[in-house]
Every structure is written in C-alpha cells, then in structure tokens.
PDB file of N, CA and C in Angstrom:
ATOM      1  N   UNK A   1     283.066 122.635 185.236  1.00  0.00           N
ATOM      2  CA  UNK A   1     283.441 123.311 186.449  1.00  0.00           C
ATOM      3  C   UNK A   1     282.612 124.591 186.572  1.00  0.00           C
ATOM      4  N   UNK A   2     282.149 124.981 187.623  1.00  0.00           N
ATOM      5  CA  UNK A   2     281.167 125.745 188.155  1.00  0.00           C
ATOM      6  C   UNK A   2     282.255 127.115 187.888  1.00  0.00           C
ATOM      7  N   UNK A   3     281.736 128.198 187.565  1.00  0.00           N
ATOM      8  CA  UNK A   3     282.808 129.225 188.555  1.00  0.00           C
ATOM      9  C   UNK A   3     282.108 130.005 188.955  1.00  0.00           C
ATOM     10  N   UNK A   4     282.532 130.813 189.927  1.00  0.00           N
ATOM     11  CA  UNK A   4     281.968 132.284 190.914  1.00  0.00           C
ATOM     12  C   UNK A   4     282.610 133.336 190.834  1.00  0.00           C
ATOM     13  N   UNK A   5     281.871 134.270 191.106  1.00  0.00           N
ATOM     14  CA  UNK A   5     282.652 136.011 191.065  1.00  0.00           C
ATOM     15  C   UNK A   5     282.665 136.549 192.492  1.00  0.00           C
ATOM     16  N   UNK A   6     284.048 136.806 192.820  1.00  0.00           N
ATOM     17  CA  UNK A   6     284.114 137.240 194.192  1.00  0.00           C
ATOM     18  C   UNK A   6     284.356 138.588 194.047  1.00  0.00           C
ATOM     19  N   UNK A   7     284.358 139.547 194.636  1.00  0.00           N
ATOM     20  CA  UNK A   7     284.893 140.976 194.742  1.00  0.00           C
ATOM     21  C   UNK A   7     286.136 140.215 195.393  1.00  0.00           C
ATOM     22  N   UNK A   8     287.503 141.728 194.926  1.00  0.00           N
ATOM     23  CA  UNK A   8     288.930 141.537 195.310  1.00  0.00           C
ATOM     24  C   UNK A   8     288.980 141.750 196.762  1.00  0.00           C
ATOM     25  N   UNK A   9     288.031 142.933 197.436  1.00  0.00           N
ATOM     26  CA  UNK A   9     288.174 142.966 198.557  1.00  0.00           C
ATOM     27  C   UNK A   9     287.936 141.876 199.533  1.00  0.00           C
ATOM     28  N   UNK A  10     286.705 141.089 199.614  1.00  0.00           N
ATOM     29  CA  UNK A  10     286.294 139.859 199.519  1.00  0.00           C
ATOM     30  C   UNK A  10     287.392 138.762 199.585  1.00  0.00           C
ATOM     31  N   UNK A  11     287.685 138.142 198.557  1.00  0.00           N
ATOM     32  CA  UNK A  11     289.252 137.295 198.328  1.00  0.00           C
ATOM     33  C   UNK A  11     290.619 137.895 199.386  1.00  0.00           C
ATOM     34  N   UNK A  12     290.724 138.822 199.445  1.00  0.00           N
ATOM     35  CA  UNK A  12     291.532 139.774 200.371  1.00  0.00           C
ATOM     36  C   UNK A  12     291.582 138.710 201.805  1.00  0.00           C
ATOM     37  N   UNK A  13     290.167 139.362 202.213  1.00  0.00           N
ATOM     38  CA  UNK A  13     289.951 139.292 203.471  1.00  0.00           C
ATOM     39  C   UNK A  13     290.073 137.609 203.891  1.00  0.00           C
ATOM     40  N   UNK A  14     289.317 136.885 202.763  1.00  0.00           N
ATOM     41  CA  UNK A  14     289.009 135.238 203.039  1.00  0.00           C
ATOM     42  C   UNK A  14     290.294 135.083 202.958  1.00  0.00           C
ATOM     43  N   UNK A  15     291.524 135.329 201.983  1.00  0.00           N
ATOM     44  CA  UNK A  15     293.319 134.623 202.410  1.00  0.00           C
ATOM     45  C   UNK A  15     293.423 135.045 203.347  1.00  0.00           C
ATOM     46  N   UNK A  16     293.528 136.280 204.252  1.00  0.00           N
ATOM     47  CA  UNK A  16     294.439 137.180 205.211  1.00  0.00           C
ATOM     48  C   UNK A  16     293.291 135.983 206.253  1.00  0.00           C
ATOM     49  N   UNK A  17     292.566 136.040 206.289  1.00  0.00           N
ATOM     50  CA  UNK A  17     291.548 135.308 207.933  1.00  0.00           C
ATOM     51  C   UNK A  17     292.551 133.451 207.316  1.00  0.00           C
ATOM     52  N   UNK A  18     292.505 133.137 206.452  1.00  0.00           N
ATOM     53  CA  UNK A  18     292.976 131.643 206.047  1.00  0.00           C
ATOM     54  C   UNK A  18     294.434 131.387 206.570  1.00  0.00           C
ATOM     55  N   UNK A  19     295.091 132.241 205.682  1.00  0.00           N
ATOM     56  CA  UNK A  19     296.519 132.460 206.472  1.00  0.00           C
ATOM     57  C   UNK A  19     296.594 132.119 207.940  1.00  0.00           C
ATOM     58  N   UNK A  20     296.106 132.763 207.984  1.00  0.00           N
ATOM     59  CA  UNK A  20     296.145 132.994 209.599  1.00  0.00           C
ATOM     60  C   UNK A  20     296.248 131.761 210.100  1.00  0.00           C
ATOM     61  N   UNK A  21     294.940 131.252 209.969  1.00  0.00           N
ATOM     62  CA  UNK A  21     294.056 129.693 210.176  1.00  0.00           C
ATOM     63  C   UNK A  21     295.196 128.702 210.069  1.00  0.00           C
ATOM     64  N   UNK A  22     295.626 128.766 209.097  1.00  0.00           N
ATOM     65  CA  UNK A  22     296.685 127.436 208.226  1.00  0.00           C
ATOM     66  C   UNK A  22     297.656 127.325 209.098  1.00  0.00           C
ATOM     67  N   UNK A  23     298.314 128.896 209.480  1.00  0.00           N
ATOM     68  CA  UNK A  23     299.546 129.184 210.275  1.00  0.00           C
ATOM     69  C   UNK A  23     299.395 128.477 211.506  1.00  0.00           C
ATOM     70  N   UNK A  24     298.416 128.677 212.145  1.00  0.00           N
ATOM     71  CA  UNK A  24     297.948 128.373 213.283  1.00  0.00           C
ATOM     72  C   UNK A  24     298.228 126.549 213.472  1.00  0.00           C
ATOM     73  N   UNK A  25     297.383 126.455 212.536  1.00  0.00           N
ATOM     74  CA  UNK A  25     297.102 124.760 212.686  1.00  0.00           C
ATOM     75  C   UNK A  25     298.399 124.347 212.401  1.00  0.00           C
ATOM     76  N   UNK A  26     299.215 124.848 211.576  1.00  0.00           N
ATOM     77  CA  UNK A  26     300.861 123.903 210.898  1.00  0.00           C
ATOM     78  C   UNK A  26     301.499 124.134 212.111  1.00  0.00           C
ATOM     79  N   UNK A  27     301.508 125.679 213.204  1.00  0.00           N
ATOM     80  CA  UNK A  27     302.097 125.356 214.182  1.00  0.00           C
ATOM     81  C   UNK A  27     301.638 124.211 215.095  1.00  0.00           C
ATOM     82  N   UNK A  28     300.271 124.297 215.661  1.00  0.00           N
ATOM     83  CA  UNK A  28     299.957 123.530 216.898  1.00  0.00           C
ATOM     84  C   UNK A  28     300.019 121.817 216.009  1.00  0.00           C
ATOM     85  N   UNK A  29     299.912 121.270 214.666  1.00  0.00           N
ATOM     86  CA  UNK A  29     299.504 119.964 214.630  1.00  0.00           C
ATOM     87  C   UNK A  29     301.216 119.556 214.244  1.00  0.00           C
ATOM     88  N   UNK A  30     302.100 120.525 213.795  1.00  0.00           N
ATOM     89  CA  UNK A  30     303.170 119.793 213.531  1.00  0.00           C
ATOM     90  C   UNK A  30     303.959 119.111 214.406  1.00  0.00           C
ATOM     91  N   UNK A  31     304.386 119.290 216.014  1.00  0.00           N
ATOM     92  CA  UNK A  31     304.826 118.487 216.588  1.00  0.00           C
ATOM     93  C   UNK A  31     303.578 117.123 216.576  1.00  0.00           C
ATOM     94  N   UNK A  32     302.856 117.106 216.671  1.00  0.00           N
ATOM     95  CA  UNK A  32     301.952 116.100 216.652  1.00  0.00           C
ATOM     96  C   UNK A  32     302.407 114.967 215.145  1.00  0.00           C
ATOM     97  N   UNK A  33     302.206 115.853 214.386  1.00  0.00           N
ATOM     98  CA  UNK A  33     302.743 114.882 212.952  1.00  0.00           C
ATOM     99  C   UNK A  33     304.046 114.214 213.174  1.00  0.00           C
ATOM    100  N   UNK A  34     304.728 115.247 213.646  1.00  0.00           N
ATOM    101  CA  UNK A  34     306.261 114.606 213.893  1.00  0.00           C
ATOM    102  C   UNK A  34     306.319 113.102 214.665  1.00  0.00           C
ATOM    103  N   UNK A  35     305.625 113.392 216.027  1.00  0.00           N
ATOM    104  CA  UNK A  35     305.643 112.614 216.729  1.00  0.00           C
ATOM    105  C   UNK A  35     304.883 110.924 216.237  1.00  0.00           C
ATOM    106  N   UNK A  36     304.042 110.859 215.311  1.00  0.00           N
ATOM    107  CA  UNK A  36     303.329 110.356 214.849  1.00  0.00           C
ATOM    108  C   UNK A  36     304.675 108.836 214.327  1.00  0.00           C
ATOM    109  N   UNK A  37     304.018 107.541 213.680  1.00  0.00           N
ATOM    110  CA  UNK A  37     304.433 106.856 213.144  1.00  0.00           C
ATOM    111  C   UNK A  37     304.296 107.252 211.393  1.00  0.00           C
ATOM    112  N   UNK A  38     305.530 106.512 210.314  1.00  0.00           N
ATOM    113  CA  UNK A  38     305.228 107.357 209.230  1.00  0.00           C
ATOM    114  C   UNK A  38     303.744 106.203 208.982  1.00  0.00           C
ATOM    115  N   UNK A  39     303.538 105.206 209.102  1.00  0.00           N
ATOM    116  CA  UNK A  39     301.678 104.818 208.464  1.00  0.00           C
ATOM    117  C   UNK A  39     300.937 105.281 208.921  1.00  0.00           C
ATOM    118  N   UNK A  40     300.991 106.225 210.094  1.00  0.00           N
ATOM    119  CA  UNK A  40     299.767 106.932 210.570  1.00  0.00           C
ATOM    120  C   UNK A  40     299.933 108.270 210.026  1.00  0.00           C
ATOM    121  N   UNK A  41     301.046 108.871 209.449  1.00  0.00           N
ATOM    122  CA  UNK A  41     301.136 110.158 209.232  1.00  0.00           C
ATOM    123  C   UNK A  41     300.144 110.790 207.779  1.00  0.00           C
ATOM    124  N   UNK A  42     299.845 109.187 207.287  1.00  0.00           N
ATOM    125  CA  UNK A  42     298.950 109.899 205.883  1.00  0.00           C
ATOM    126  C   UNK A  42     297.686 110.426 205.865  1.00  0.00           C
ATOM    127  N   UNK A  43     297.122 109.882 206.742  1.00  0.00           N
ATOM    128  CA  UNK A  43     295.895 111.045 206.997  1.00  0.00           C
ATOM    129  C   UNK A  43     296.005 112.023 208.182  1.00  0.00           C
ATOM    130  N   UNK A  44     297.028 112.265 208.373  1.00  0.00           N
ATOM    131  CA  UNK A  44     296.863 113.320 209.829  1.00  0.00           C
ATOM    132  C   UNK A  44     296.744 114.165 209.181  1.00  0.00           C
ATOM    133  N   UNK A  45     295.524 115.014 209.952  1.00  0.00           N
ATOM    134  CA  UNK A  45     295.318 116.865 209.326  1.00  0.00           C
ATOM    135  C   UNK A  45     296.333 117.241 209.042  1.00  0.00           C
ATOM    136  N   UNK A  46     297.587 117.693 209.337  1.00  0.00           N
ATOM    137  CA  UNK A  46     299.082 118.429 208.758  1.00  0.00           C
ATOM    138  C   UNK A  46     298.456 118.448 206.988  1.00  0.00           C
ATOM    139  N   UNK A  47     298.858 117.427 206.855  1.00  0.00           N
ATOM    140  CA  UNK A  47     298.792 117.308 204.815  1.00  0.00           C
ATOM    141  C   UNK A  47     298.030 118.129 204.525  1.00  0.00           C
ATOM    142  N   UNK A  48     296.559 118.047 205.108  1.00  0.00           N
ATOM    143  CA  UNK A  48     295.815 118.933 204.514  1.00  0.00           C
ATOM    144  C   UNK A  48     296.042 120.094 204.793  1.00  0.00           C
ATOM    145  N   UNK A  49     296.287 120.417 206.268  1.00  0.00           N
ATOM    146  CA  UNK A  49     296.305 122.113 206.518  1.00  0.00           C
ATOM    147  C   UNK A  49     297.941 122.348 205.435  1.00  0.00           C
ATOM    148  N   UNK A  50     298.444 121.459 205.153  1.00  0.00           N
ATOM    149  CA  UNK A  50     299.883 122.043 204.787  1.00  0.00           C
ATOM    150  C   UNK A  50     299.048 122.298 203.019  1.00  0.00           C
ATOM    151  N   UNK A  51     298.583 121.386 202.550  1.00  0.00           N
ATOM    152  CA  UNK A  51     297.861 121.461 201.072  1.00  0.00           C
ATOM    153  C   UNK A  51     297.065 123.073 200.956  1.00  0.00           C
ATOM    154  N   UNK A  52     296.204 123.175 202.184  1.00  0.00           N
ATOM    155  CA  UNK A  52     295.840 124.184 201.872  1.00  0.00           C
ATOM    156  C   UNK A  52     296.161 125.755 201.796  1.00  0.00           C
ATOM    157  N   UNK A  53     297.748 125.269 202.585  1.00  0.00           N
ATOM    158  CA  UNK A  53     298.664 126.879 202.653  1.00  0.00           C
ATOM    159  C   UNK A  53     299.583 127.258 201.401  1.00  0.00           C
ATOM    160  N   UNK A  54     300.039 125.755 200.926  1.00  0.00           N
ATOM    161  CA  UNK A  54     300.058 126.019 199.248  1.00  0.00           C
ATOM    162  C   UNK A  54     299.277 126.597 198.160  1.00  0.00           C
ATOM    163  N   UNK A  55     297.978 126.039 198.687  1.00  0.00           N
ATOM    164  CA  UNK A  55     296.538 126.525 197.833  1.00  0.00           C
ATOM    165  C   UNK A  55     296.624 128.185 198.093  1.00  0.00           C
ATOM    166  N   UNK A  56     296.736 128.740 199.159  1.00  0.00           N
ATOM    167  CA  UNK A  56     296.872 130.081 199.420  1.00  0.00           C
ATOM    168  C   UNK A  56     297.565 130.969 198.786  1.00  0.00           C
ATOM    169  N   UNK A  57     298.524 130.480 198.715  1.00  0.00           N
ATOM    170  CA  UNK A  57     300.213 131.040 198.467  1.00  0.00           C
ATOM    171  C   UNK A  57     299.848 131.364 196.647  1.00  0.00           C
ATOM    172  N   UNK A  58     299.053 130.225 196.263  1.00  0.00           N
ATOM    173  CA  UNK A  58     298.825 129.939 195.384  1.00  0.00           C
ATOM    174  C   UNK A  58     297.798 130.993 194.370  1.00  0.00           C
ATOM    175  N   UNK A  59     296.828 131.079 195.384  1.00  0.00           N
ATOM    176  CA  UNK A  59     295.726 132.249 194.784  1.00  0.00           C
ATOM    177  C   UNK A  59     296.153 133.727 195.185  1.00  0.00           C
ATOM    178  N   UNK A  60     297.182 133.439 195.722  1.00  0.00           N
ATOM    179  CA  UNK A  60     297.233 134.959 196.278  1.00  0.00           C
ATOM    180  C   UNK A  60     298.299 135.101 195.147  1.00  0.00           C
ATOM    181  N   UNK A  61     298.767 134.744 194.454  1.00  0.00           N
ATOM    182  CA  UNK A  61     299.798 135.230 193.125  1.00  0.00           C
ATOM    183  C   UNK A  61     298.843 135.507 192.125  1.00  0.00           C
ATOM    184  N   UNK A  62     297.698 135.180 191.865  1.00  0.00           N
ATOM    185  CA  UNK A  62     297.078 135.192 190.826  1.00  0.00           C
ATOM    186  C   UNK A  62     296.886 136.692 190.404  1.00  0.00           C
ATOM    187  N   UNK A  63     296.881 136.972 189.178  1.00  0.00           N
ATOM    188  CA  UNK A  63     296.645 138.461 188.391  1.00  0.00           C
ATOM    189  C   UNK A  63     295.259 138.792 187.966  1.00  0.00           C
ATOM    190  N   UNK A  64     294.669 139.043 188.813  1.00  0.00           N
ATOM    191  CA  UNK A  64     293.032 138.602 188.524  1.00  0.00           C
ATOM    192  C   UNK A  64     292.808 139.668 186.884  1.00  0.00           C
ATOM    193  N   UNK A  65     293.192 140.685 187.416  1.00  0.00           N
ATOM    194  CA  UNK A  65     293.520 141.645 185.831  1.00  0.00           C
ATOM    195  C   UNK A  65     293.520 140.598 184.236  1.00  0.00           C
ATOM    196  N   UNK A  66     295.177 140.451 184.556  1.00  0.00           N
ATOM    197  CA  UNK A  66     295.704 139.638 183.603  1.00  0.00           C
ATOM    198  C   UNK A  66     294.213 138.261 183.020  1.00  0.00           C
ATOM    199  N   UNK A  67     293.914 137.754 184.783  1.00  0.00           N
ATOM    200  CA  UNK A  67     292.739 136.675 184.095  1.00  0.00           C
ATOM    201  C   UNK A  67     291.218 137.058 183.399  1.00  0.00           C
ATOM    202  N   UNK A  68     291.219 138.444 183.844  1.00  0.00           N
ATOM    203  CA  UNK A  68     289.997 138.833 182.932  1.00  0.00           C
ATOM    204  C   UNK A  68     290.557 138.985 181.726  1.00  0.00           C
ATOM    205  N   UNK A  69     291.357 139.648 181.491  1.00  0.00           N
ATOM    206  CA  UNK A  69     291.525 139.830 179.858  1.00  0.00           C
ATOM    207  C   UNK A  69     291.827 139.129 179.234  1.00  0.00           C
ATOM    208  N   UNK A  70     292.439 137.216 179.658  1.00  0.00           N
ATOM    209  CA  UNK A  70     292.345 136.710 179.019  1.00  0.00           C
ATOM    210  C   UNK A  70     291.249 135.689 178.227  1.00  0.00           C
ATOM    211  N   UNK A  71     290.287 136.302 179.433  1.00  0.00           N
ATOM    212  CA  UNK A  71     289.059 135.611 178.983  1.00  0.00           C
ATOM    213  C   UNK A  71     288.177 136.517 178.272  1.00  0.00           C
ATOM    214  N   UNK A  72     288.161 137.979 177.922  1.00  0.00           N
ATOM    215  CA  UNK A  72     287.409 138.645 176.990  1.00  0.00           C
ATOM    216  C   UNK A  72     287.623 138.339 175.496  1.00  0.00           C
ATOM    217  N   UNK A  73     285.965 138.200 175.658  1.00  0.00           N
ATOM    218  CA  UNK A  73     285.652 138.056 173.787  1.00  0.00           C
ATOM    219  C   UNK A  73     285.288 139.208 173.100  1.00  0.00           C
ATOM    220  N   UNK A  74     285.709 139.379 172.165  1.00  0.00           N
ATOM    221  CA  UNK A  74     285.292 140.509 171.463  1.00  0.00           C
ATOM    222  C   UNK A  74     283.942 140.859 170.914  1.00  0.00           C
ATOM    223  N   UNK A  75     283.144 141.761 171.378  1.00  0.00           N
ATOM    224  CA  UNK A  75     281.469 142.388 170.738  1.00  0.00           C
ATOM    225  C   UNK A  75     281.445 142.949 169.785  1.00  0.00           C
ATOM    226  N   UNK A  76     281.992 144.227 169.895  1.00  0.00           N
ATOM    227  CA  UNK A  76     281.673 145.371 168.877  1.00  0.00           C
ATOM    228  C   UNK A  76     282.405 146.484 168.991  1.00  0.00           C
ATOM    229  N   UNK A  77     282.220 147.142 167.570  1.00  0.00           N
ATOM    230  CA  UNK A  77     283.391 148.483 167.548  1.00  0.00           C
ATOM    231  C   UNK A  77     282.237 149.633 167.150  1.00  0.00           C
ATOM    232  N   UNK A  78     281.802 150.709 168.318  1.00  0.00           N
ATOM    233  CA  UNK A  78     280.852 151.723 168.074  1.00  0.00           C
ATOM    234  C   UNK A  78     281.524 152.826 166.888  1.00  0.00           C
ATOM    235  N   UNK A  79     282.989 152.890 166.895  1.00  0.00           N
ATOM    236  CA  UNK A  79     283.602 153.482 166.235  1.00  0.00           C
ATOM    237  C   UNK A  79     285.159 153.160 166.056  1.00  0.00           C
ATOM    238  N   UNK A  80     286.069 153.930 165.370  1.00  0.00           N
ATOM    239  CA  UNK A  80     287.440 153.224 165.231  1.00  0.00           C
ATOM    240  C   UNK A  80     288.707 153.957 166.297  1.00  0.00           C
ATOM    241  N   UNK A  81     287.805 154.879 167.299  1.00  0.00           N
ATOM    242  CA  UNK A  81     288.818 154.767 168.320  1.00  0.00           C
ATOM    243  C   UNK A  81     288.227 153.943 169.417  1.00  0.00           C
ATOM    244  N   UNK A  82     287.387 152.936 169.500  1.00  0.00           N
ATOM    245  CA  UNK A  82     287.342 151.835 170.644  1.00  0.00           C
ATOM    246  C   UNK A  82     286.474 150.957 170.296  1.00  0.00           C
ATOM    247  N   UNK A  83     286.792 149.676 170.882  1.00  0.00           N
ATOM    248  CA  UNK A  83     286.197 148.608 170.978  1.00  0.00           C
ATOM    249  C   UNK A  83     285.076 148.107 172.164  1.00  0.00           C
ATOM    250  N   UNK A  84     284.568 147.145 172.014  1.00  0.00           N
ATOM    251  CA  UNK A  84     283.664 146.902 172.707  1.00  0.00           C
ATOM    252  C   UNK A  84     284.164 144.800 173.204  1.00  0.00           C
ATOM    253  N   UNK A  85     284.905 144.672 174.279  1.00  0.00           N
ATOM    254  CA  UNK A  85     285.007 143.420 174.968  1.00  0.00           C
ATOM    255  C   UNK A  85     283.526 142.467 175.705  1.00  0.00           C
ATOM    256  N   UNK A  86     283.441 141.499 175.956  1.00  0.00           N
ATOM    257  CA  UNK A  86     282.335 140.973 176.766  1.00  0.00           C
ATOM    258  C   UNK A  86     283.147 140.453 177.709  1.00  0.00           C
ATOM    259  N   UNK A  87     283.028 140.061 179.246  1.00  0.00           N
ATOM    260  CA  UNK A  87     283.493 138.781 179.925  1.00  0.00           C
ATOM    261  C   UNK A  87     282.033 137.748 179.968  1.00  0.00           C
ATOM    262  N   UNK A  88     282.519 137.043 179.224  1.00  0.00           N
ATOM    263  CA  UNK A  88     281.268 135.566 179.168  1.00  0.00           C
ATOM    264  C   UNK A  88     280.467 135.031 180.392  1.00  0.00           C
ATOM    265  N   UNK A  89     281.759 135.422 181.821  1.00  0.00           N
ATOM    266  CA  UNK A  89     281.306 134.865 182.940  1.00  0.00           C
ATOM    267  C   UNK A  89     280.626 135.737 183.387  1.00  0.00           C
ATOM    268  N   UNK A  90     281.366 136.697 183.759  1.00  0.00           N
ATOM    269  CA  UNK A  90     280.210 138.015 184.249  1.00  0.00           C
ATOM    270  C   UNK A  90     279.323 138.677 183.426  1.00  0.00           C
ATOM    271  N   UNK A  91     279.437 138.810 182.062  1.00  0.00           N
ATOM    272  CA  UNK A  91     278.283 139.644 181.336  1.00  0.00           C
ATOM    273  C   UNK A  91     278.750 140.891 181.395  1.00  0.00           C
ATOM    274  N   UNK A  92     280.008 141.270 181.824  1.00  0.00           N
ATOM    275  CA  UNK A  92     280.129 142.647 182.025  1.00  0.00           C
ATOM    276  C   UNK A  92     280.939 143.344 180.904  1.00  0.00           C
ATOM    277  N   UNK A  93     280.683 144.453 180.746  1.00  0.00           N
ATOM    278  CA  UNK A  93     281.217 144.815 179.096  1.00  0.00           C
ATOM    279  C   UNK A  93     282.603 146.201 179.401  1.00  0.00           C
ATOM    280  N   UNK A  94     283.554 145.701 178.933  1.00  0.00           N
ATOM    281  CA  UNK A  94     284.558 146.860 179.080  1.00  0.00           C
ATOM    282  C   UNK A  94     284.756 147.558 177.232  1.00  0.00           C
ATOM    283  N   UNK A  95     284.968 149.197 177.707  1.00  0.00           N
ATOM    284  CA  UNK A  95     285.449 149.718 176.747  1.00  0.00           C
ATOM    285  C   UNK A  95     287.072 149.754 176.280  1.00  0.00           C
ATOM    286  N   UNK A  96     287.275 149.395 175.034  1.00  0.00           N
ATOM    287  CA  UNK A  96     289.119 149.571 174.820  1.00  0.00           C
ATOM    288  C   UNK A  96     289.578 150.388 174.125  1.00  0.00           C
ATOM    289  N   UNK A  97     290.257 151.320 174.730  1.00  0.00           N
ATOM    290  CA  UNK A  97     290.894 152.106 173.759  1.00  0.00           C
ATOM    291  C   UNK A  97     291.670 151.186 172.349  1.00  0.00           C
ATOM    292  N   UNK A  98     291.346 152.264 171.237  1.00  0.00           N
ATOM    293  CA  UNK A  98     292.225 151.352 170.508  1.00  0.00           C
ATOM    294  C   UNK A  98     293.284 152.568 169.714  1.00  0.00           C
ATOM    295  N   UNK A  99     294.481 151.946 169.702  1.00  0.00           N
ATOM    296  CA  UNK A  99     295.312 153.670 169.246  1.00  0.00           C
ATOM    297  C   UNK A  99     295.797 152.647 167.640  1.00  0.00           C
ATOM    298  N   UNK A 100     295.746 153.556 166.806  1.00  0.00           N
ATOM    299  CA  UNK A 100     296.498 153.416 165.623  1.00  0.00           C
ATOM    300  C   UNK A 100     297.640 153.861 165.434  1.00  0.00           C
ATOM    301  N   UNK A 101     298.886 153.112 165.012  1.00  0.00           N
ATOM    302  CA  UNK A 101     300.085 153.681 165.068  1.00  0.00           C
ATOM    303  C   UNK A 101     300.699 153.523 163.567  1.00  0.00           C
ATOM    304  N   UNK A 102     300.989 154.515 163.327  1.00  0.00           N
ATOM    305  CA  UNK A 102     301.599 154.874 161.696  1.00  0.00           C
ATOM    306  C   UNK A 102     303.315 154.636 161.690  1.00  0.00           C
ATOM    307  N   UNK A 103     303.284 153.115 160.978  1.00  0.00           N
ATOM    308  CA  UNK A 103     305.141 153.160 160.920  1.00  0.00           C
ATOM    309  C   UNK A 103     305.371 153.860 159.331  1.00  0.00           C
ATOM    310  N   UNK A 104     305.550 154.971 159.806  1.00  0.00           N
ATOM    311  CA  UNK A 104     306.433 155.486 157.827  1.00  0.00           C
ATOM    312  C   UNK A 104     307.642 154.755 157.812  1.00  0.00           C
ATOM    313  N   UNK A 105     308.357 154.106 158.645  1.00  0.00           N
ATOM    314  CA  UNK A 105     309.710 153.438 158.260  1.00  0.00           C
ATOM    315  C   UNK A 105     309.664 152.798 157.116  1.00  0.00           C
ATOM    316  N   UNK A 106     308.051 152.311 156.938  1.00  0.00           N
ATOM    317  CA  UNK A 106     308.195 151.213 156.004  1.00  0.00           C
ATOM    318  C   UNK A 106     307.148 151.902 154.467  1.00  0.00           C
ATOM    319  N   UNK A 107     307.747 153.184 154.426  1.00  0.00           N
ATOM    320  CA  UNK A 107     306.868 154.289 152.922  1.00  0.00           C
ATOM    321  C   UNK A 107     306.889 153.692 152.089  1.00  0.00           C
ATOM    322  N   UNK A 108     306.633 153.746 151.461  1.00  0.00           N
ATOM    323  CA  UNK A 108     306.713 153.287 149.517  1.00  0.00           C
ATOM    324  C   UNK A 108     306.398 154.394 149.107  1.00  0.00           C
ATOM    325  N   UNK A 109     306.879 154.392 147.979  1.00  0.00           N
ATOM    326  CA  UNK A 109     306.446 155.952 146.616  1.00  0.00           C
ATOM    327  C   UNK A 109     305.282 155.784 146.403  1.00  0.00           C
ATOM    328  N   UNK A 110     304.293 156.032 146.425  1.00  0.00           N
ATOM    329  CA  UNK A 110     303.556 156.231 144.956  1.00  0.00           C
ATOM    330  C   UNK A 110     303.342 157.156 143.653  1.00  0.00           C
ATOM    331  N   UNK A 111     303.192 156.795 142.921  1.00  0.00           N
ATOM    332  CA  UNK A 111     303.364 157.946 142.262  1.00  0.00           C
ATOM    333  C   UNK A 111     301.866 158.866 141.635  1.00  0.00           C
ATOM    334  N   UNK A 112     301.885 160.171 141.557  1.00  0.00           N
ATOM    335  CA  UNK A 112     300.663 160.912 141.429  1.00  0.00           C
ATOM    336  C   UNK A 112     300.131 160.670 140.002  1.00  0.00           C
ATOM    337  N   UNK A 113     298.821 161.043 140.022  1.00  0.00           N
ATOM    338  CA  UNK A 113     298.163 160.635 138.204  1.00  0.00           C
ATOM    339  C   UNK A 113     297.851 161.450 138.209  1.00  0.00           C
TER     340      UNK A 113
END
C-alpha cells in the first residue's frame, strides 16, 4: 500500500468540502433509492455516496498525533536528557524529552566500606 503525507490543514478542508458533497447527494438521491425496486437498488449511487460518508466520519476521528507516534522508530540519544525518533514515512526526525524518575519507595541499605 502506497501512502501520502497530507498537511492537517489540507485533510481539514478536503472532509469539510466532502461532507458537504455526501450530504448533498444522500439528500437529493435518497428519495430516488427509496423509490427504486430492491434488485435495482444495488448499484444505485446512494451505497456509495452513503459508503463514502462513513469513510468520512471515519477519518475525521482519526488522531493523526497518536498515528505518528505510533509509527516512530527509534535513532539516537545525543545525550541522556533526550532522544532522537525517525518517522520512516516522512524522514522527519522529532526530539523527546526523556525525564528520569527516582522511586526511593523501593531503597535498599547498602552498607558503607
């Protein structure tokens, strides 16, 4: 599978103009579907314009955030307060904080020599 990089603003604009589109068509073709016989109803446009307002509904939940980070691989650590991520698809490199957290809950003695 191919993939592409859209800007968010981009994706924005292509649902909000689609929406629209889908809305449009489910109003004007649904009395038409209705009216229809059910063996003619399987290819009437409806299905699809209705398929593709699911598809919408669909990308527009997506966490694009959440999906980059689950696709970063790890590069390199310049030092031990941050890391260095890759995204494979884009090539683009994020810095990560990295915090160290000290549990003393769990001390042990040692003892001095």
């Amino acid at each position: 599978m191919e993939q592409i990089t859209i800007s968010k603003q981009a994706l924005k604009k292509l649902l909000v103009y689609s929406d629209k589109m889908v809305k449009y068509l489910i109003e004007d073709e649904s009395k038409d579907y209705a009216s229809q016989e059910e063996k003619d109803r399987k290819d009437h446009i409806y299905n699809s314009v209705f398929k593709a307002s699911q598809l919408i509904k669909a990308i527009d939940t997506i966490d694009n955030d959440a999906y980059i980070k689950d696709r970063l691989e790890y590069h390199d650590s310049q030092c031990t307060e941050s890391e260095i991520w890759v995204d494979p698809i884009t090539g683009d490199y994020y810095y990560v904080d990295v915090e160290h957290v000290r549990d003393f809950s769990n001390l042990t003695e040692r003892k001095k020599k």
